[in-house]
Protein backbone atom coordinates (compact mmCIF):
# COMPACT_ATOMS: atom_id res chain seq x y z
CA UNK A 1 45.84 -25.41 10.58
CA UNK A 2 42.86 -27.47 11.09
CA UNK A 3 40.13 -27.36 13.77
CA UNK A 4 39.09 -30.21 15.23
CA UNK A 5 35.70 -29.15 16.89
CA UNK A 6 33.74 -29.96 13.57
CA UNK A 7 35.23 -33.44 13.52
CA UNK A 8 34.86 -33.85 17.24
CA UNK A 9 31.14 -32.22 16.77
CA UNK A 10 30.53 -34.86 13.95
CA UNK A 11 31.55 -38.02 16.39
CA UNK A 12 29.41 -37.22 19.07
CA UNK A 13 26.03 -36.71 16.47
CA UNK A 14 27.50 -40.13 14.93
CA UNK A 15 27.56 -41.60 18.55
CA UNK A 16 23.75 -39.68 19.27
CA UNK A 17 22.21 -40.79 16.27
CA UNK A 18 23.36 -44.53 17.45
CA UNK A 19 21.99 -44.16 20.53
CA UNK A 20 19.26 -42.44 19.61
CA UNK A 21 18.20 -45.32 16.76
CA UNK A 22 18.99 -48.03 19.59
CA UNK A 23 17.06 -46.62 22.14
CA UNK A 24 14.19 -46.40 19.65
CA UNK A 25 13.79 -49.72 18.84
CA UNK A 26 14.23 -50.64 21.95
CA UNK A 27 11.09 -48.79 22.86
CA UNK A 28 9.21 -50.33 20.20
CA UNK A 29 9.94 -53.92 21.71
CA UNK A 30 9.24 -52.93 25.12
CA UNK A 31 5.61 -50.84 23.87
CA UNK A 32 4.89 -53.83 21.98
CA UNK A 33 5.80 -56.68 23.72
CA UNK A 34 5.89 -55.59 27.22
CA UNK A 35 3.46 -53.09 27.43
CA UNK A 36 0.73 -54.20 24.84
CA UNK A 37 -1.57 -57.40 26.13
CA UNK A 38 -2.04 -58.71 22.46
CA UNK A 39 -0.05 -61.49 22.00
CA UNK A 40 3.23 -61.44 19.27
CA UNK A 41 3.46 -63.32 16.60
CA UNK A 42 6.77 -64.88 17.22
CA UNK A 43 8.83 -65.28 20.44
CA UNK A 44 12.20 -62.84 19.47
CA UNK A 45 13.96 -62.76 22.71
CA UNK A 46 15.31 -59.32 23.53
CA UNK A 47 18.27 -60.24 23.74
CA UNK A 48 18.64 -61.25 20.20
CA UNK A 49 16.67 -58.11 18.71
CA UNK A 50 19.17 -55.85 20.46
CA UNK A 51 21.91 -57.21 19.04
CA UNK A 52 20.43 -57.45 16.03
CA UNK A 53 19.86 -53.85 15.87
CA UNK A 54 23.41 -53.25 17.05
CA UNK A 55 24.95 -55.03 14.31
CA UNK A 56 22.11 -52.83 12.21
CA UNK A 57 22.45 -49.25 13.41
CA UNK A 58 25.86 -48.61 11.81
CA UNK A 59 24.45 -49.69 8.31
CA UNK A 60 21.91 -47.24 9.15
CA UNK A 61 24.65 -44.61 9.81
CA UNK A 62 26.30 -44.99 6.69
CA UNK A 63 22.62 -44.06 5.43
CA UNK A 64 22.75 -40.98 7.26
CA UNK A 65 25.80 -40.02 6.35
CA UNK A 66 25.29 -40.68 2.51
CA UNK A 67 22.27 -38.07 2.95
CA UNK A 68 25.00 -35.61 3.98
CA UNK A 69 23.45 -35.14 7.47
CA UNK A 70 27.61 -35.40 9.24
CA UNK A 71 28.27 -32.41 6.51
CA UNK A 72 29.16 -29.21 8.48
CA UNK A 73 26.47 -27.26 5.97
CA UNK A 74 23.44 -28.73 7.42
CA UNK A 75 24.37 -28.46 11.03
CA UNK A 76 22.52 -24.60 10.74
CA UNK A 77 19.25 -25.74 7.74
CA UNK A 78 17.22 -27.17 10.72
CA UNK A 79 14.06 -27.73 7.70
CA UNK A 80 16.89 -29.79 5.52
CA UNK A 81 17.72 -31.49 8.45
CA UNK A 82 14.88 -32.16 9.39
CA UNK A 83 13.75 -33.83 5.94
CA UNK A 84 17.02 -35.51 5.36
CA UNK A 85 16.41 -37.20 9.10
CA UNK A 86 13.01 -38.47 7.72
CA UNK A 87 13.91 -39.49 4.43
CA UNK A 88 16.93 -41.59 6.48
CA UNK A 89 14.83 -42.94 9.31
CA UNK A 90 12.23 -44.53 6.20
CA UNK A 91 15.10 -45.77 3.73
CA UNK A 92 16.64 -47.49 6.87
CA UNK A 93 13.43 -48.74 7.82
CA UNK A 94 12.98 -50.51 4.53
CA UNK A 95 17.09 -51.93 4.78
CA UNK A 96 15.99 -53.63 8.16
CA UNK A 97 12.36 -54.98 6.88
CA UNK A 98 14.29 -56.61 3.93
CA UNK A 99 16.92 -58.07 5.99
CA UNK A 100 14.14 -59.31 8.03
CA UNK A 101 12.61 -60.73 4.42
CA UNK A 102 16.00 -62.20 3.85
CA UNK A 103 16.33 -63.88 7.41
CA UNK A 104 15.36 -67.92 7.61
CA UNK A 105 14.90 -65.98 11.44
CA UNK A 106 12.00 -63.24 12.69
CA UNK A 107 14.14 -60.19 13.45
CA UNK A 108 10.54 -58.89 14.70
CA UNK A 109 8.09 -60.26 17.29
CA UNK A 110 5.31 -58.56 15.77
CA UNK A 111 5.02 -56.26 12.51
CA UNK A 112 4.31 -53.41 14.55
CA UNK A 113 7.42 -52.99 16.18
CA UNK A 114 9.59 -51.70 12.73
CA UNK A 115 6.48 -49.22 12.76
CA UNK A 116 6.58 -48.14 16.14
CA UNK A 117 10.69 -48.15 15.49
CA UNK A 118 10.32 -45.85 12.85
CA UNK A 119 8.06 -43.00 14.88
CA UNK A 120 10.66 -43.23 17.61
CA UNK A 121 13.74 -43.48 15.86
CA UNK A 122 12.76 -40.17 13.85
CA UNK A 123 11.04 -38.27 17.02
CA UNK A 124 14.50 -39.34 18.98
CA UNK A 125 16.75 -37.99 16.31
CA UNK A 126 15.19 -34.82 16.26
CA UNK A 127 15.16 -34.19 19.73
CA UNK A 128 18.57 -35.66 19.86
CA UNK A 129 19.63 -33.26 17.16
CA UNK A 130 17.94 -29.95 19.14
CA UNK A 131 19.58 -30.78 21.97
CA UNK A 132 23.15 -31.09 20.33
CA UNK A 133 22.46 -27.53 18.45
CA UNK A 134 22.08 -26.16 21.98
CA UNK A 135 25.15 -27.31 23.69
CA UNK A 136 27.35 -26.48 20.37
CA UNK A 137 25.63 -23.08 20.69
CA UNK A 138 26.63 -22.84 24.47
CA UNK A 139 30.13 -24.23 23.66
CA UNK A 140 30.43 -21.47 21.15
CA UNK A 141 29.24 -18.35 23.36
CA UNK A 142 32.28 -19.70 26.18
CA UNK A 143 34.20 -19.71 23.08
CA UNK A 144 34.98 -23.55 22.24
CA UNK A 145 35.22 -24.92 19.45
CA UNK A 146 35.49 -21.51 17.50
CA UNK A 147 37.17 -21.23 14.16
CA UNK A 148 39.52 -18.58 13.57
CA UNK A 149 38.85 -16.52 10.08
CA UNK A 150 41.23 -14.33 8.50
CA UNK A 151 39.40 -11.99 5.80
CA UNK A 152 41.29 -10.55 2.63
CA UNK A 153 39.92 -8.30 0.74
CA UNK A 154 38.86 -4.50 0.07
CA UNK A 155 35.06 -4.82 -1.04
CA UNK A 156 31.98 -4.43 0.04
CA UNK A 157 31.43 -8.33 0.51
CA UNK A 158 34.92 -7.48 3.70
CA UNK A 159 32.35 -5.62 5.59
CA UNK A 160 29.11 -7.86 4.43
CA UNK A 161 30.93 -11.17 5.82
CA UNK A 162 32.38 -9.24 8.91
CA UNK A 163 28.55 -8.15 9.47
CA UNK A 164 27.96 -12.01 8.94
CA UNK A 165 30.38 -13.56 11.27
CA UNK A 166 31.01 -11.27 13.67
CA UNK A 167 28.59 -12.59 16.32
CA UNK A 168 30.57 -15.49 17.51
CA UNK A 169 27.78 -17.34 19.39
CA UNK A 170 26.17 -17.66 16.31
CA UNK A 171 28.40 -18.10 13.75
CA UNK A 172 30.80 -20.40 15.25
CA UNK A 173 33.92 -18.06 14.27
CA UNK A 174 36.48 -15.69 15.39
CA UNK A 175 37.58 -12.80 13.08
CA UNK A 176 41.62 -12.50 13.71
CA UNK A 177 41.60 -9.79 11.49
CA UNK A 178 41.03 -8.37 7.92
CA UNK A 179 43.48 -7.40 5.01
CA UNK A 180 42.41 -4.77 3.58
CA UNK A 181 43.07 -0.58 3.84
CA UNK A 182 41.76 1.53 6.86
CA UNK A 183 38.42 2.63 5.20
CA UNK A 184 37.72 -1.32 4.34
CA UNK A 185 35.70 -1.43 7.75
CA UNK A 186 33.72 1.51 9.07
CA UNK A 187 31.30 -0.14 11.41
CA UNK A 188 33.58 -2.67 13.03
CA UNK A 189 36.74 -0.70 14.64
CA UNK A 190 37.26 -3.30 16.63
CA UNK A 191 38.23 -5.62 14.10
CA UNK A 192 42.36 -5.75 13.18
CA UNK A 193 43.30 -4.77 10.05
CA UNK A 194 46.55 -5.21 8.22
CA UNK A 195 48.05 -3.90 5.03
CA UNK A 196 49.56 -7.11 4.12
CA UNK A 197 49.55 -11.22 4.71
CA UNK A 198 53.39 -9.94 6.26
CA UNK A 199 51.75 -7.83 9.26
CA UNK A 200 49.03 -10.13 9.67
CA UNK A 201 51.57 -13.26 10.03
CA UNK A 202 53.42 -11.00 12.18
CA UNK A 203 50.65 -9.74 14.32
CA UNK A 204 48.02 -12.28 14.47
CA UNK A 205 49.07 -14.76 17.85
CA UNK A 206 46.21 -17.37 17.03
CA UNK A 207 46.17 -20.32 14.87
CA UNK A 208 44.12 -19.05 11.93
CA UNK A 209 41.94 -22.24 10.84
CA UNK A 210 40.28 -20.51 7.42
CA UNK A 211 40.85 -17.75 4.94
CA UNK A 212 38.58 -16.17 3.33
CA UNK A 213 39.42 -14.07 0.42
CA UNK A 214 36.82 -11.29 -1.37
CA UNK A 215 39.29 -10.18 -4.31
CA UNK A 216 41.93 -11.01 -6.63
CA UNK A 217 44.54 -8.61 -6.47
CA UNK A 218 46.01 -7.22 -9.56
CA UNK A 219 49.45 -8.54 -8.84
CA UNK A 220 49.30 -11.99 -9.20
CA UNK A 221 52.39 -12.76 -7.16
CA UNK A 222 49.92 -11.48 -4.06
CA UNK A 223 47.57 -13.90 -4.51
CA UNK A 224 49.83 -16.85 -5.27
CA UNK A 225 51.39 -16.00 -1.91
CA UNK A 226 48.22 -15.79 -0.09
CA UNK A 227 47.01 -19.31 -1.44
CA UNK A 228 50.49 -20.83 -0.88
CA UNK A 229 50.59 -19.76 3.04
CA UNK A 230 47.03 -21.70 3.08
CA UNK A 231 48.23 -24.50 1.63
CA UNK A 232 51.68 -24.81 3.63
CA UNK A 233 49.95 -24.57 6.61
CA UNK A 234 46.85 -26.40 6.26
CA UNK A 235 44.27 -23.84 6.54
CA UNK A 236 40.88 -23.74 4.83
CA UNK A 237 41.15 -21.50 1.97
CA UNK A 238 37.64 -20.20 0.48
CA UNK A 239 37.59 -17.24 -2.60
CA UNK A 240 34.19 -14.84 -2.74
CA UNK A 241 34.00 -14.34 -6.42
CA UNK A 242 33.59 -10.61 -7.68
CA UNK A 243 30.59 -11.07 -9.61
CA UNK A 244 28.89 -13.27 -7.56
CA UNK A 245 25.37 -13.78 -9.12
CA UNK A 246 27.18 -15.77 -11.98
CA UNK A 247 27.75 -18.83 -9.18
CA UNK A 248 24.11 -18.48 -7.65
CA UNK A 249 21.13 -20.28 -9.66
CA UNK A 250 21.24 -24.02 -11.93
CA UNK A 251 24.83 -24.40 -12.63
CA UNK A 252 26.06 -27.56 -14.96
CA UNK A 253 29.97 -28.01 -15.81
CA UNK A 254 30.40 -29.02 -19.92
CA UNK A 255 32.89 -29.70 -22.39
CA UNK A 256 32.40 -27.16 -24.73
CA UNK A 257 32.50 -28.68 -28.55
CA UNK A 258 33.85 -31.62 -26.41
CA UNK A 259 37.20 -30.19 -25.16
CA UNK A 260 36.82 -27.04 -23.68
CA UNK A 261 35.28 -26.73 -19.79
CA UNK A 262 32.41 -24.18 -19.75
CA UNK A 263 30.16 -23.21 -16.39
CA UNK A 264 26.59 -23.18 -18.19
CA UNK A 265 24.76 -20.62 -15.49
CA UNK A 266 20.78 -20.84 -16.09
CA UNK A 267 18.81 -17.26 -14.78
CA UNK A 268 17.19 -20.02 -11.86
CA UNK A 269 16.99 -23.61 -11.19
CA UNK A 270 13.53 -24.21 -11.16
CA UNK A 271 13.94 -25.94 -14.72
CA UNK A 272 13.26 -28.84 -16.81
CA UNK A 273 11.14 -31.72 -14.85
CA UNK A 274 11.20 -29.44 -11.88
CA UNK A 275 8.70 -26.81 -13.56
CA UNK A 276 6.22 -30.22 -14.54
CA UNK A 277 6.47 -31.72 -10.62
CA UNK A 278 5.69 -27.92 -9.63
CA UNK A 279 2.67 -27.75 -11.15
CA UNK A 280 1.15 -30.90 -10.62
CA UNK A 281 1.94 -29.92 -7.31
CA UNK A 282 -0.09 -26.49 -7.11
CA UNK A 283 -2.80 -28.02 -9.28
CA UNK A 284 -3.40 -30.69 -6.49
CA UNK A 285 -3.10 -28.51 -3.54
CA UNK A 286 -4.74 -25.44 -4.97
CA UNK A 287 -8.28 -27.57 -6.21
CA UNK A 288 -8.09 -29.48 -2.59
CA UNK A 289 -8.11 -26.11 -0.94
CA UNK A 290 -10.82 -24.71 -3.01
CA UNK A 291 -13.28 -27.79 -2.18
CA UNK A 292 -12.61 -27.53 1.14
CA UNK A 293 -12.40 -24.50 1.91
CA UNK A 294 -15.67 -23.34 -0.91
CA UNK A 295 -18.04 -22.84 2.64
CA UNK A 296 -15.91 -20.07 3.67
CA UNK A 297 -14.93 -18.45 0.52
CA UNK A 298 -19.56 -18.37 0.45
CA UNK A 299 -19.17 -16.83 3.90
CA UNK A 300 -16.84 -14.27 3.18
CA UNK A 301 -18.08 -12.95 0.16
CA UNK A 302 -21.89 -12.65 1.82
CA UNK A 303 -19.79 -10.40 4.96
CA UNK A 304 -18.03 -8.06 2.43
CA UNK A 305 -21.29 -8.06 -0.06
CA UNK A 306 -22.86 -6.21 3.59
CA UNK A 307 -20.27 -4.36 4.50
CA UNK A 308 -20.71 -1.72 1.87
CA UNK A 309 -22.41 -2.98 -0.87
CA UNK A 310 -19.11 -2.92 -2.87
CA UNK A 311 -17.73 -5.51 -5.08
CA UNK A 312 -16.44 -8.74 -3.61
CA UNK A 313 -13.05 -9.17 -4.97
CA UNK A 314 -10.40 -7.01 -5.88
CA UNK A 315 -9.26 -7.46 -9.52
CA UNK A 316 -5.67 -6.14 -10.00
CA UNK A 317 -3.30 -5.73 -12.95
CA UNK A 318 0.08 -7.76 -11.68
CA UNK A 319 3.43 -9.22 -13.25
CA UNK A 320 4.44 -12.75 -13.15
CA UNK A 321 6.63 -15.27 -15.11
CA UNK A 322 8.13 -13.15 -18.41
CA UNK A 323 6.57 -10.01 -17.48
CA UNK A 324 3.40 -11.50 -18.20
CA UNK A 325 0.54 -9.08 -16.85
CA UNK A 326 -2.83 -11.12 -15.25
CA UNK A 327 -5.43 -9.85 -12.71
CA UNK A 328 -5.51 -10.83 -9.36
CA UNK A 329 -8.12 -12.22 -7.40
CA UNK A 330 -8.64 -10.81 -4.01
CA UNK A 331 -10.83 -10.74 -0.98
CA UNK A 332 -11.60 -6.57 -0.61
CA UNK A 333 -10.22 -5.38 1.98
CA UNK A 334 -10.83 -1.49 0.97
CA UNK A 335 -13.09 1.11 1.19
CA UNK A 336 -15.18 0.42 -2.27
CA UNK A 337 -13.68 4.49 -3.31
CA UNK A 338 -10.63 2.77 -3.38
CA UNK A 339 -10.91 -0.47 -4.49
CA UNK A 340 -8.45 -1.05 -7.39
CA UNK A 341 -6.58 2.52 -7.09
CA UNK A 342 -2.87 2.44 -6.25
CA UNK A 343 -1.43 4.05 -2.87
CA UNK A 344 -0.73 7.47 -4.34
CA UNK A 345 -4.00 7.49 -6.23
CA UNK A 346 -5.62 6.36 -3.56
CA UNK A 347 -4.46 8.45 -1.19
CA UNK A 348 -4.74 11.73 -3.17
CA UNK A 349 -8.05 10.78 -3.64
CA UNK A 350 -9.06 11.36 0.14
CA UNK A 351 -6.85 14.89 0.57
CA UNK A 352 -3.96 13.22 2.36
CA UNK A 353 -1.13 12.39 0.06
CA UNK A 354 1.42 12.37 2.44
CA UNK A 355 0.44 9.43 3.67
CA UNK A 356 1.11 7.74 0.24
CA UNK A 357 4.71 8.96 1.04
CA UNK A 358 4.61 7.62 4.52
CA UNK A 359 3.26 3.91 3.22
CA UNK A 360 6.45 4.10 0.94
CA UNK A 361 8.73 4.37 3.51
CA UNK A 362 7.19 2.12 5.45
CA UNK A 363 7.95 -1.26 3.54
CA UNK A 364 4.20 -0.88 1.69
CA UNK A 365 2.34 -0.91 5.14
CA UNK A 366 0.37 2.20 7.08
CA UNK A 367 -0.91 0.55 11.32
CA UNK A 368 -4.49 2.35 10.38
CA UNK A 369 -4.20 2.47 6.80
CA UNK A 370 -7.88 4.68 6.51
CA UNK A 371 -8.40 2.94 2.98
CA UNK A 372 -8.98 -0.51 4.74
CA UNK A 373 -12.47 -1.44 5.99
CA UNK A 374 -13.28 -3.10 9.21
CA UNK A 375 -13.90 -6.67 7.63
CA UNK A 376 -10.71 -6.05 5.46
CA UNK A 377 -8.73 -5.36 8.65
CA UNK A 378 -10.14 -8.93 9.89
CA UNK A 379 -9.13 -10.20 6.35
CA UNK A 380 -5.72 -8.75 6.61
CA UNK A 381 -4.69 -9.63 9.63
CA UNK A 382 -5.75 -13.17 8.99
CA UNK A 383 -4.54 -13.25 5.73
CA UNK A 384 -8.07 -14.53 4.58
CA UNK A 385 -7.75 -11.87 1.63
CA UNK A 386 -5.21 -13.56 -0.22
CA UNK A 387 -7.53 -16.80 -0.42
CA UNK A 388 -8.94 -15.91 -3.58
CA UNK A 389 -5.46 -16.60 -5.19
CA UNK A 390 -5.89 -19.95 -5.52
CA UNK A 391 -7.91 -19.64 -8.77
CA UNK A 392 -4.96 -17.56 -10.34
CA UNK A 393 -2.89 -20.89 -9.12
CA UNK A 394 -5.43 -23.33 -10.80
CA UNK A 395 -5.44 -20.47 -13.81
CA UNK A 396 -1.18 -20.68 -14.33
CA UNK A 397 -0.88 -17.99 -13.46
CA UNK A 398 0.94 -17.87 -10.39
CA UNK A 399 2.08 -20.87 -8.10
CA UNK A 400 1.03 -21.45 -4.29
CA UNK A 401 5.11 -20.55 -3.76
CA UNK A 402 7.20 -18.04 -5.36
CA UNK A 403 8.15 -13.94 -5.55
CA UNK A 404 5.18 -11.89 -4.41
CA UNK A 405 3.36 -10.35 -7.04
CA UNK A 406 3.79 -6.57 -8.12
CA UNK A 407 2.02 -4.21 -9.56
CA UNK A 408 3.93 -3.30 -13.08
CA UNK A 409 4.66 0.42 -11.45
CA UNK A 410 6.40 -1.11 -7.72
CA UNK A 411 8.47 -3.72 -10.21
CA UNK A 412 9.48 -1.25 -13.15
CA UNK A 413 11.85 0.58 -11.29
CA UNK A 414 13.75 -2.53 -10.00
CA UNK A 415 16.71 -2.78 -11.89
CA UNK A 416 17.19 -6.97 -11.46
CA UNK A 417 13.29 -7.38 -11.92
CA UNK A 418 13.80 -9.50 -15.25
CA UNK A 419 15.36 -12.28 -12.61
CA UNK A 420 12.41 -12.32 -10.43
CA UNK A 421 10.30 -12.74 -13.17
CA UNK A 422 12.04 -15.77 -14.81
CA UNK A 423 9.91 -17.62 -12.42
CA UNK A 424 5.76 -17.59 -11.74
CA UNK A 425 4.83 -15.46 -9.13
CA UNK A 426 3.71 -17.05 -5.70
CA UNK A 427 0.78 -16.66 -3.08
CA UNK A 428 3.43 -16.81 -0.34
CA UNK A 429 7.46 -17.04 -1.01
CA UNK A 430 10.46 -16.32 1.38
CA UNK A 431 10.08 -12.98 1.83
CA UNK A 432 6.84 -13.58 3.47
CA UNK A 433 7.67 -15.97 6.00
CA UNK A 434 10.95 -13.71 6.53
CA UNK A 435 9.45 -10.77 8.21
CA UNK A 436 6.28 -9.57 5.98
CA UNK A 437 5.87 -6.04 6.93
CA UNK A 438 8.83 -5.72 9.52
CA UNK A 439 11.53 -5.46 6.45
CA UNK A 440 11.86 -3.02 3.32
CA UNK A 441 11.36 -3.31 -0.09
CA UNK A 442 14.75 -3.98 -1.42
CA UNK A 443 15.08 -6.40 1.28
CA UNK A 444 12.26 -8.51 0.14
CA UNK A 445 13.70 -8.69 -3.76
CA UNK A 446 16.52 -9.86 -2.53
CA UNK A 447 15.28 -12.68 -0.74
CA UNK A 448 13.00 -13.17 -4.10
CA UNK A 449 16.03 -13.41 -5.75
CA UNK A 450 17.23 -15.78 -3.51
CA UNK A 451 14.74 -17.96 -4.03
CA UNK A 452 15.04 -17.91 -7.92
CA UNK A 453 18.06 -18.82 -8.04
CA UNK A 454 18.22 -21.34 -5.13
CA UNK A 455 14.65 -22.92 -5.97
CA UNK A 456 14.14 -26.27 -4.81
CA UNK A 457 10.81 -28.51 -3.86
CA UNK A 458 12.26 -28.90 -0.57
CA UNK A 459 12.44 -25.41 -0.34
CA UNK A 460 8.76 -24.95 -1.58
CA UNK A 461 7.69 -27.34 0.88
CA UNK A 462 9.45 -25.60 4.07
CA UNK A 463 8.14 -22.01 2.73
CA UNK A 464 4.53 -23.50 2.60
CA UNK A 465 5.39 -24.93 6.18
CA UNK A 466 6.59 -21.38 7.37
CA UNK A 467 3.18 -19.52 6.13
CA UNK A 468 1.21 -21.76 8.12
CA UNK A 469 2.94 -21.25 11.28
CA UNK A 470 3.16 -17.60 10.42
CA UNK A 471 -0.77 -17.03 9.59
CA UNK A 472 -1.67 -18.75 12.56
CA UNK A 473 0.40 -16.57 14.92
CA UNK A 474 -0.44 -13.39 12.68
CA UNK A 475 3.02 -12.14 12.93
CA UNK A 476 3.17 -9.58 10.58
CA UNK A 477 -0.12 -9.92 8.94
CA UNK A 478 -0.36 -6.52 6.38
């Protein structure tokens, strides 16, 4: 049975994004024309323009909507959004300035105003877009425009989607129930559960808009009956496959010796020409940042050179692409009795190895780790240690963005490691600008996992984004 919030949601960002374009160019004939005192260089009536860009905008919509920004999977990827809006406001910039080449007619009084149009048009969208995000948020926490989810299945993935959806406001859906057993939920005793697609047809009073289903039951007449119910009554169907790591990473549909269909999964997508633009991309940023930033990397050596005497930089075995093992550069931030050692080393080393037990369980991370110098505890919290790593980036041997780099011993005992390091090691990657110190260890290879097998230059870009705003607050800094 289907919902009509998303397609009602979609209409009124198709009828925003109108307005929204309209109203900038609109404002770039007034802040040109009216506004400025330097005279145009032909006399467009307003008139005209507007309907012009009437007649326009919808060609400009179709853009939009090519670049998948009316899909219901962007409406929560606010960076992909945000890109996609950018890359739409240009490419329909360039559609109205070669109409305008076209035209035996000006379509512009002056050739600032497609300019001005374009800074307006994209600041309008976003803010249009913001604004839209809150009310559908709003809508969803008085409980319109919900979808109603039924759940099948007796896995773990039951209880990992009920974790996932069952904060309404949030996810935009209700959870009518789950088929499963009685022990399929343990957290969630709120949450129906029926034995079979019978009781929950008998039981369940709402229209249910989309089923989800986790497993494939051995009898094949039970799952034949749960997809034909879907289908008879129009209801979103979706399957979680079992082994789902063999539908995450680069996947490419082939005819096998030409006739028979194969899925061809590759360890990550960060393949082919997208390894080559990678690194041309870390070569240029990392030698930019080096020149420019050479004065403090002088300044910051001279402050840890007084500190103690010790050595400047901390030299570390770590693991990157294929296991390969390099050393590290690093500002020191330790005591120069420690420099080097690992946690439990180090740690024994001063009499207190319980706190080498304590750092463990802490996600790597002691508040007044005694190892850590004052100047390394400015360094740290700034993040001005990890600096140095842009020489392993101009060296190969790690990028600017990928999985953080580990020390053989942390990586060795992680049982999925050989998918982390399919890829170069990063100065900053996802699970750094996801929480740094404030989540645990397995938590952070997953979200290095994630980004293996989800890689993307956009995604690069937005993580690179993230660490900025992230160093600057110091939220997290270890």
């Amino acid at each position: 049975m289907k919902n009509n919030a998303s397609q009602i949601y979609n209409i009124f960002l198709i009828v925003g994004d109108f307005l929204a374009l309209i109203a900038a160019f609109a404002g770039a004939f007034v802040l040109r024309v009216s506004v400025s005192d330097i005279p145009v260089a032909h006399a467009v009536s307003a008139h005209t323009y507007l309907n012009i860009f009437i007649l326009v905008t919808p060609f400009w919509i179709l853009i939009f909507a090519l670049l998948g920004l009316y899909n219901n999977a962007i409406y929560e990827k606010r960076f992909t959004e945000l890109g996609r809006l950018l890359i739409g406001s240009f490419i329909g910039l360039l559609f109205v300035i070669f109409l305008s080449f076209l035209s035996n007619e000006p379509l512009f009084p002056a050739k600032l105003v497609p300019i001005y149009g374009f800074g307006l048009a994209f600041l309008f969208l976003v803010i249009f877009r913001n604004i839209a995000r809150i009310i559908r948020t709003e809508l969803f926490s008085i409980r319109v425009g919900l979808e109603n989810v039924l759940i099948v299945g007796n896995t773990a993935m039951t209880a990992e989607l009920v974790d996932l959806l069952h904060n309404s406001r949030r996810s935009g859906y209700i959870i009518v129930g789950v088929i499963g057993t009685d022990h399929t939920l343990d957290n969630h005793q709120n949450t129906p559960i029926y034995h079979t697609l019978h009781d929950a047809r008998e039981h369940i009073k709402q229209r249910i808009h989309t089923i989800i289903q986790t497993e494939l039951y051995s009898d094949e007449s039970r799952n034949r009956e749960l997809l034909e119910y879907a289908q008879a009554n129009h209801i979103a169907f979706r399957f979680v496959p079992g082994n789902s790591e063999l539908f995450v990473g680069n996947l490419d549909v082939e005819l096998f010796r030409g006739s028979i269909p194969v899925i061809a999964v590759s360890q990550t997508a960060l393949i082919g020409w997208g390894r080559v633009v990678k690194r041309i991309f870390d070569l240029i940023v990392a030698l930019i940042a080096v020149i420019v930033l050479s004065p403090l990397f002088a300044l910051l050596a001279v402050c840890i050179k007084l500190s103690d005497g010790g050595p400047v930089f901390l030299r570390q075995i770590r693991l990157t692409r294929f296991n390969s093992e390099f050393k590290v550069f690093k500002f020191r931030s330790m005591n120069r009795a420690y420099n080097g050692l690992l946690p439990e080393e180090a740690f024994a080393k001063m009499g207190k190895p319980e706190l080498a037990v304590q750092y463990r369980a802490n996600g790597d991370f002691l508040a007044d780790d005694p190892r850590i110098t004052r100047i390394g505890k400015f360094l740290r919290g700034t993040s001005l240690d990890e600096l140095p790593q842009l020489f392993n980036v101009l060296k190969g041997d790690i990028s600017l963005v990928g999985p953080r780099a580990l020390v053989p011993r942390d990586l060795s005992v992680y049982d999925k490691r050989h998918t982390i390091l399919s890829v170069k090691s990063g100065m900053t990657g996802l699970a750094q600008v996801s929480g740094r110190k404030n989540i645990s260890f397995d938590e952070r290879r997953k979200l290095d996992i994630y980004y293996v097998q989800n890689w993307s230059f956009w995604l690069d870009l937005v993580i690179i984004v993230k660490t900025i705003r992230v160093v600057l607050e110091r939220d997290g800094a270890e």
